[in-house]
C-alpha atoms as a PDB file:
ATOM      1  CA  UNK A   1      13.201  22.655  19.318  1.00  0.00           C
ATOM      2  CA  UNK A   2      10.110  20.570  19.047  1.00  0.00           C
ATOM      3  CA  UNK A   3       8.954  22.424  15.857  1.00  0.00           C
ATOM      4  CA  UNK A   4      12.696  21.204  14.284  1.00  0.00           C
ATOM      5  CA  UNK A   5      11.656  17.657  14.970  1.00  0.00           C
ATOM      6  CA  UNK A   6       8.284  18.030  13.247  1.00  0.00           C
ATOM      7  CA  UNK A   7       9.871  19.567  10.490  1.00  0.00           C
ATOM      8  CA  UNK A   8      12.250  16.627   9.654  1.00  0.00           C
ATOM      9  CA  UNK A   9       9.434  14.833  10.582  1.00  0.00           C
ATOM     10  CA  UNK A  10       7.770  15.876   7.996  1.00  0.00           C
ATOM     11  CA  UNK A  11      10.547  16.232   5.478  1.00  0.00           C
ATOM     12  CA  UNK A  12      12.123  12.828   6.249  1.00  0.00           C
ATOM     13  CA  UNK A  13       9.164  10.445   6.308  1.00  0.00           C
ATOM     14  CA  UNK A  14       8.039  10.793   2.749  1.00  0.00           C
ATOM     15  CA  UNK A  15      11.884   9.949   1.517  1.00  0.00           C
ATOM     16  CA  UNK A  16      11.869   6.757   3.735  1.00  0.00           C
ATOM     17  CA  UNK A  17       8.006   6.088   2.580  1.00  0.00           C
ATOM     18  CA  UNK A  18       9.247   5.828  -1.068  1.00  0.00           C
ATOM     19  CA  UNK A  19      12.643   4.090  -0.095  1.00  0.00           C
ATOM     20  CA  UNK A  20      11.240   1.328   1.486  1.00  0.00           C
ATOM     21  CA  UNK A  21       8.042   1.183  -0.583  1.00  0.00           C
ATOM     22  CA  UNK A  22       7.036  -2.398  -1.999  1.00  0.00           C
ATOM     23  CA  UNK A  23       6.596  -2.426  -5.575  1.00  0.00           C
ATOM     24  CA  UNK A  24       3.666  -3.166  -7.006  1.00  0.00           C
ATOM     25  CA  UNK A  25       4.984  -5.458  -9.779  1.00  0.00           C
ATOM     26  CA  UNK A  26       7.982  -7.583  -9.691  1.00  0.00           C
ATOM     27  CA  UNK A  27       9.695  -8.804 -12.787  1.00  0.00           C
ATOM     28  CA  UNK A  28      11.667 -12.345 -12.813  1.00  0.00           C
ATOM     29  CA  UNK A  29      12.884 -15.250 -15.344  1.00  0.00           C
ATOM     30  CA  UNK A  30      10.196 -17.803 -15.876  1.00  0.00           C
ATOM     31  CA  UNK A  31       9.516 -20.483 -13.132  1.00  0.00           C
ATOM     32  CA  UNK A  32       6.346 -22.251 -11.845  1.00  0.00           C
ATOM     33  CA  UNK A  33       6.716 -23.331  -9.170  1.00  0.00           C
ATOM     34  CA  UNK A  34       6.684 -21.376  -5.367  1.00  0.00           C
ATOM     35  CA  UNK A  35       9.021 -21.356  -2.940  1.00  0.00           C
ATOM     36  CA  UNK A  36       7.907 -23.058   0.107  1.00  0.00           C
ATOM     37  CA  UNK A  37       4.398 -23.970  -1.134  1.00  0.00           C
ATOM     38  CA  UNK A  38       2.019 -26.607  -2.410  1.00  0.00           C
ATOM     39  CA  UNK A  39      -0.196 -26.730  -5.658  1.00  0.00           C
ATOM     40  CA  UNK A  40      -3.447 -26.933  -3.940  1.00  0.00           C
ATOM     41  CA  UNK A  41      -5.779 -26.526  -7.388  1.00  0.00           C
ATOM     42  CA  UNK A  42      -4.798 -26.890 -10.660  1.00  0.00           C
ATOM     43  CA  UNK A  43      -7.109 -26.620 -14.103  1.00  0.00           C
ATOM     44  CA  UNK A  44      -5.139 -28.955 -15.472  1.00  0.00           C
ATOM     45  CA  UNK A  45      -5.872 -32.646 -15.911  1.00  0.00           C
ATOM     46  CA  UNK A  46      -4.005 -35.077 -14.516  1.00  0.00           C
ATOM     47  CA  UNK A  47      -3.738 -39.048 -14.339  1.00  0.00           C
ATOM     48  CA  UNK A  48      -1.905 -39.621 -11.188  1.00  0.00           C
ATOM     49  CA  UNK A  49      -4.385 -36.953  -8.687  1.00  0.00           C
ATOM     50  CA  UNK A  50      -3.137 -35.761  -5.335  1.00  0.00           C
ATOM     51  CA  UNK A  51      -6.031 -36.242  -2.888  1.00  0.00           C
ATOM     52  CA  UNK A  52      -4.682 -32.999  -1.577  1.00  0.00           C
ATOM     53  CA  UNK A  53      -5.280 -31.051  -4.804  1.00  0.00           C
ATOM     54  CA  UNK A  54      -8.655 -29.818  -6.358  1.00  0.00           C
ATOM     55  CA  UNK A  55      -8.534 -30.339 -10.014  1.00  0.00           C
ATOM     56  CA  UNK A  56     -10.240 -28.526 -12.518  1.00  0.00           C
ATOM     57  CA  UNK A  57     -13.049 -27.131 -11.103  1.00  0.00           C
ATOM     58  CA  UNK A  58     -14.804 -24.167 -11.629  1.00  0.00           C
ATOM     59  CA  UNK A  59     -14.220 -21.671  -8.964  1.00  0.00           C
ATOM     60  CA  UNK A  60     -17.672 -18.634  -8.503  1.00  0.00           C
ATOM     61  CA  UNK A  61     -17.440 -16.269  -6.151  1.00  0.00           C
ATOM     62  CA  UNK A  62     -21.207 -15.145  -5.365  1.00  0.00           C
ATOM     63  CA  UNK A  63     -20.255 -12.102  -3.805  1.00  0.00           C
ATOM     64  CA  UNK A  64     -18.859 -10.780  -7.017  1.00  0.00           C
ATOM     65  CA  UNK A  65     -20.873 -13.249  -9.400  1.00  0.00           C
ATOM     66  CA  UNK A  66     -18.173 -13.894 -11.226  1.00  0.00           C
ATOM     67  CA  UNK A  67     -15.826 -17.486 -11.866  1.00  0.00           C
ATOM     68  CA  UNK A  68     -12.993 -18.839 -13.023  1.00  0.00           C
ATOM     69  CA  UNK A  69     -10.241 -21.328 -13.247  1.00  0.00           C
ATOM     70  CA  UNK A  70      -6.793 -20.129 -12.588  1.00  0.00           C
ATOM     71  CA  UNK A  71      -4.233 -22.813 -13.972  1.00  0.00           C
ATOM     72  CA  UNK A  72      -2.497 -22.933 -10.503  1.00  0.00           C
ATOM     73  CA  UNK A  73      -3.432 -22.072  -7.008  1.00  0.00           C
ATOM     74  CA  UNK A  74      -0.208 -22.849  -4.511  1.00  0.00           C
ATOM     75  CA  UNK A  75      -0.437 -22.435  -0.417  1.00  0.00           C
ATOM     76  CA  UNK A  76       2.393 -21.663   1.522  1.00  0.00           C
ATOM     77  CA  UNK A  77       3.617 -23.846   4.013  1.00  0.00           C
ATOM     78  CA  UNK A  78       4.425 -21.416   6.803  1.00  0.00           C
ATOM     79  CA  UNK A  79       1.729 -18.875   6.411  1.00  0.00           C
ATOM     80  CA  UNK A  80      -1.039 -20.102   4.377  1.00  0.00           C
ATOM     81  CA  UNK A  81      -0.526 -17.318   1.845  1.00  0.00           C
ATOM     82  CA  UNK A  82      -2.423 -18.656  -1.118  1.00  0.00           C
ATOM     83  CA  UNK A  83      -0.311 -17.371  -4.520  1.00  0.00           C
ATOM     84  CA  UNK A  84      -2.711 -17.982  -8.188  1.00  0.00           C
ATOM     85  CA  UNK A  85      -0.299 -18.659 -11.062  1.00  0.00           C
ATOM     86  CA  UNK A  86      -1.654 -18.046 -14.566  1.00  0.00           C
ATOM     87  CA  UNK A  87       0.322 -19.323 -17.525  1.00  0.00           C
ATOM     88  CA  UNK A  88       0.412 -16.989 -20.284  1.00  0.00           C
ATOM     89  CA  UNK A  89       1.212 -18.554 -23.865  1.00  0.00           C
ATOM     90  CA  UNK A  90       2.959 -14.939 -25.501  1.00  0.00           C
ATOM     91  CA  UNK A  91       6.128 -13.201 -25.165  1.00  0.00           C
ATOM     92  CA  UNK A  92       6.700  -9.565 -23.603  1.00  0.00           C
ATOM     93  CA  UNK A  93       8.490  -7.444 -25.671  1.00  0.00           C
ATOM     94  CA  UNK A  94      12.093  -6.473 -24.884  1.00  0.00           C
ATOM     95  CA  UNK A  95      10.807  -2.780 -25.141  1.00  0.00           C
ATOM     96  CA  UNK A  96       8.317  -2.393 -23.188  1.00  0.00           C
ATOM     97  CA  UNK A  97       8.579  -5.073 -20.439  1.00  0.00           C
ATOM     98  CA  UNK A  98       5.363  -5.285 -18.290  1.00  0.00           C
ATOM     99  CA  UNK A  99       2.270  -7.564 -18.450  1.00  0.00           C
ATOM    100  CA  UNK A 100      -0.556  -7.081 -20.692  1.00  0.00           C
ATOM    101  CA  UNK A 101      -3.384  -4.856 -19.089  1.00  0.00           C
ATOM    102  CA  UNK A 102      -6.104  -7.870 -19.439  1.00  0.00           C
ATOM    103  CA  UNK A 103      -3.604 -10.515 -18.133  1.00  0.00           C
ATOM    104  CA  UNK A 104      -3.437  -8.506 -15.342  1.00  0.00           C
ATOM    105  CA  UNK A 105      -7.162  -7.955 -14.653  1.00  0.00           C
ATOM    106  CA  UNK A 106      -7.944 -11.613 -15.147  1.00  0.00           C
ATOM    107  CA  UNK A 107      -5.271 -12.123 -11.888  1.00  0.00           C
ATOM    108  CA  UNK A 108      -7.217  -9.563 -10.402  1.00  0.00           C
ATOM    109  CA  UNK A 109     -10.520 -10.739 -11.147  1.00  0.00           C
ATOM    110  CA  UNK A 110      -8.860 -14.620  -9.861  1.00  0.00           C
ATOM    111  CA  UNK A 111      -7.762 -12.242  -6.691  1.00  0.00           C
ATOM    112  CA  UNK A 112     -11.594 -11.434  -5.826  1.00  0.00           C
ATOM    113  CA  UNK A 113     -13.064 -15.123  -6.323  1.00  0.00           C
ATOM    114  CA  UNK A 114     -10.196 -16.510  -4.398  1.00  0.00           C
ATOM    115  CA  UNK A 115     -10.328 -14.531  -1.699  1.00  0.00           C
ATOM    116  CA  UNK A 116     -14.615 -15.405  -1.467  1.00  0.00           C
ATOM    117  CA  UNK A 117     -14.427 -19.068  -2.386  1.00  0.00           C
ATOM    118  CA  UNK A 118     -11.092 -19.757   0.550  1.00  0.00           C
ATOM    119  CA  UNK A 119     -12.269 -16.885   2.590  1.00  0.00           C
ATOM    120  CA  UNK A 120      -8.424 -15.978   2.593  1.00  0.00           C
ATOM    121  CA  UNK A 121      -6.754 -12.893   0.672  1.00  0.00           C
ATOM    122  CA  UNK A 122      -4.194 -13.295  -1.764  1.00  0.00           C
ATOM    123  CA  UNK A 123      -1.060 -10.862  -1.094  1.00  0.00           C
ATOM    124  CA  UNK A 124      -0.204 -11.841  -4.517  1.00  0.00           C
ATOM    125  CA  UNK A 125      -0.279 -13.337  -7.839  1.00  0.00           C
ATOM    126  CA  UNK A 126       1.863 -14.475 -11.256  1.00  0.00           C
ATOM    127  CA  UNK A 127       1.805 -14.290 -14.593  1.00  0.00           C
ATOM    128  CA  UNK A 128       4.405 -16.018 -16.615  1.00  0.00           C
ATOM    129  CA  UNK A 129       4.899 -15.431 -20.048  1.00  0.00           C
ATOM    130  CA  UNK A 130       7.735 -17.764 -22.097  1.00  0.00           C
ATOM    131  CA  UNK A 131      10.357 -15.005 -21.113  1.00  0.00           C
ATOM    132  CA  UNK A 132       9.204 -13.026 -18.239  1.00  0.00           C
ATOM    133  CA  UNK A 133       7.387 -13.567 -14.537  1.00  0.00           C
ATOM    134  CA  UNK A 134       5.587 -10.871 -13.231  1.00  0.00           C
ATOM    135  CA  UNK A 135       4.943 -11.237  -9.383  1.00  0.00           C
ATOM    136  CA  UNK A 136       1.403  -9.022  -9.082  1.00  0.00           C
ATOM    137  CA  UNK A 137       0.653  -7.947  -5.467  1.00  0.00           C
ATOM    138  CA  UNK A 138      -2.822  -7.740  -4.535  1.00  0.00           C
ATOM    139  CA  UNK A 139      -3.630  -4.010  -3.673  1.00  0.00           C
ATOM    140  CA  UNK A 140      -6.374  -1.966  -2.965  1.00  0.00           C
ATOM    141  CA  UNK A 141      -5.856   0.248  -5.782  1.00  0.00           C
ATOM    142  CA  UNK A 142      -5.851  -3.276  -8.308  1.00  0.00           C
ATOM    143  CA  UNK A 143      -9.043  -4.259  -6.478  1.00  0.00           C
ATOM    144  CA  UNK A 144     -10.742  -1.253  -7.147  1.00  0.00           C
ATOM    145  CA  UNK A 145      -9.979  -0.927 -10.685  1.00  0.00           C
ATOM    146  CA  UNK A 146     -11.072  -4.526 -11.292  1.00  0.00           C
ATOM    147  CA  UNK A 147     -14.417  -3.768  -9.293  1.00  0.00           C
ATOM    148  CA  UNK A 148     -14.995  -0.924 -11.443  1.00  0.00           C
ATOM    149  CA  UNK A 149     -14.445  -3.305 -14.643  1.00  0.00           C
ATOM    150  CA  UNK A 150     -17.089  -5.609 -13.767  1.00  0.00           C
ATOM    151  CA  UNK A 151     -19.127  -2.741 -12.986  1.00  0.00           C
ATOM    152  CA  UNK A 152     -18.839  -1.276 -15.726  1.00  0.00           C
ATOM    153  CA  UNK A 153     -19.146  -4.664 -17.773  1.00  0.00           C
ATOM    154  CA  UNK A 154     -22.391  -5.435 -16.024  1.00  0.00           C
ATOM    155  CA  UNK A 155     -23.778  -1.786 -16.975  1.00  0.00           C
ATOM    156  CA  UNK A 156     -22.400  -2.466 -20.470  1.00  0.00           C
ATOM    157  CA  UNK A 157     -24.415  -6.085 -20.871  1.00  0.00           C
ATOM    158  CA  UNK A 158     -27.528  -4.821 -19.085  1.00  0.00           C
ATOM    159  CA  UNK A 159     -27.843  -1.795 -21.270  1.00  0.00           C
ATOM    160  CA  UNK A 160     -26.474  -2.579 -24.441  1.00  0.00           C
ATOM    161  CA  UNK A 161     -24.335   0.737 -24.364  1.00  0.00           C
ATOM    162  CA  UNK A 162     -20.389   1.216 -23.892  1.00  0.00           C
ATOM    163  CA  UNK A 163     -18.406   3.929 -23.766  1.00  0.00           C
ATOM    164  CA  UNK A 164     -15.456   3.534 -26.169  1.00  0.00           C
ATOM    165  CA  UNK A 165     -12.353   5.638 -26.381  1.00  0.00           C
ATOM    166  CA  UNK A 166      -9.782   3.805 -28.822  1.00  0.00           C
ATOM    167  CA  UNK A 167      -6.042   5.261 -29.287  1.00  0.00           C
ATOM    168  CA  UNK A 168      -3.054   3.222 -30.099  1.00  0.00           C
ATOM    169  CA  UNK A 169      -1.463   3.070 -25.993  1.00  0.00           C
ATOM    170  CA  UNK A 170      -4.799   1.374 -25.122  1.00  0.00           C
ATOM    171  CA  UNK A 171      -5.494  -0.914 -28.038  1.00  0.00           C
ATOM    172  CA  UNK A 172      -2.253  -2.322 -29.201  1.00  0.00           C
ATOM    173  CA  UNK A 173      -2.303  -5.504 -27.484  1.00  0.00           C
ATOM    174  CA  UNK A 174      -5.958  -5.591 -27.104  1.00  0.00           C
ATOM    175  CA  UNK A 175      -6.765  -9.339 -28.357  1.00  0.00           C
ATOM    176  CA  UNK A 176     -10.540  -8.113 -30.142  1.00  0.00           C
ATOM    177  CA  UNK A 177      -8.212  -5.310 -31.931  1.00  0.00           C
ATOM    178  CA  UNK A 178      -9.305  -5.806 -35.492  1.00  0.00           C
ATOM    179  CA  UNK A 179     -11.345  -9.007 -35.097  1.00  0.00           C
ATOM    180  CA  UNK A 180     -14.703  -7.823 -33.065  1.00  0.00           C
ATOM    181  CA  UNK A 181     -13.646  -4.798 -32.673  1.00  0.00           C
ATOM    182  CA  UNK A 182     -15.554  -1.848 -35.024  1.00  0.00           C
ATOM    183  CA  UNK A 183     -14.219   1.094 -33.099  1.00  0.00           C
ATOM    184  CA  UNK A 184     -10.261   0.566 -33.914  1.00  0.00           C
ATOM    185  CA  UNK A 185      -9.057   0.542 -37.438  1.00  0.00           C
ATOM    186  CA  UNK A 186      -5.277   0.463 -37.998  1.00  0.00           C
ATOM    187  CA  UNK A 187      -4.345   2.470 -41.453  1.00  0.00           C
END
């Protein structure tokens, strides 16, 4: 009888694993602002400053060596989650709706130096585009890839050598496609 249970066990978790999964990305209409939380840094320039805002600074993580400025940083009232917002000028395309790959490693990359300059982990991030929001959550499998990015950028300015593998899936939106580019060449 025990051996049944194992066997649904083992039959049923996996179903209610991918049932109640979170997804990774979320896709929404276009709004800045959170729910329940407070702008607590902002690139932008302002006249009238909130003493309870940091504006425009730099933000370097030394852990990672690596800074940036995202355009909004809000904190949740309740929890203290902190949320980065970064305001994308472009449109997603009704055919193929999901951020760009380098919008989404500059979140990333704004995931690591937030989490070393507040000393608090984001859960999440956004990127809005004029006709989409994409709610981002901060996983281990995102972190990783973006560690391996900077690695691999690091290698890449040390040594002078990449390791370049153009096709049409990874270069179609890529913004050095036929400016700096001399690997791609569209006929």
């Amino acid at each position: 009888m025990s051996d049944l249970y194992i066997i649904w066990g083992i039959l049923i978790f996996p179903l209610f694993f991918m049932i109640f999964k979170k997804k990774d990305i979320k896709i929404k209409k276009p709004k800045l602002g959170v729910f329940g939380a407070d702008i607590i840094y902002t690139d932008q320039k302002e006249k009238n400053k909130s003493p309870y805002v940091e504006y425009g600074k730099i933000l370097y993580s030394k852990k990672y060596d690596i800074k940036g400025k995202p355009d909004y940083i809000f904190k949740k009232r309740w929890t203290g989650d902190l949320i980065p917002v970064e305001l994308k000028s472009g449109t997603i395309k009704k055919d193929n709706i999901k951020p760009y790959e380098g919008d989404m490693m500059q979140l990333a990359a704004y995931f690591l130096i937030i989490e070393d300059v507040y000393h608090k982990r984001p859960k999440e991030g956004r990127l809005i585009y004029s006709n989409y929001m994409f709610i981002i959550r901060n996983t281990w499998k995102l972190r990783r890839k973006t560690k391996h990015i900077l690695a691999d950028m690091r290698n890449m300015l040390e040594t002078g050598e990449q390791s370049v593998n153009p096709n049409f899936i990874k270069c179609r939106y890529c913004i050095c496609r036929e400016t700096v580019c001399e690997y791609y060449k569209e006929d």
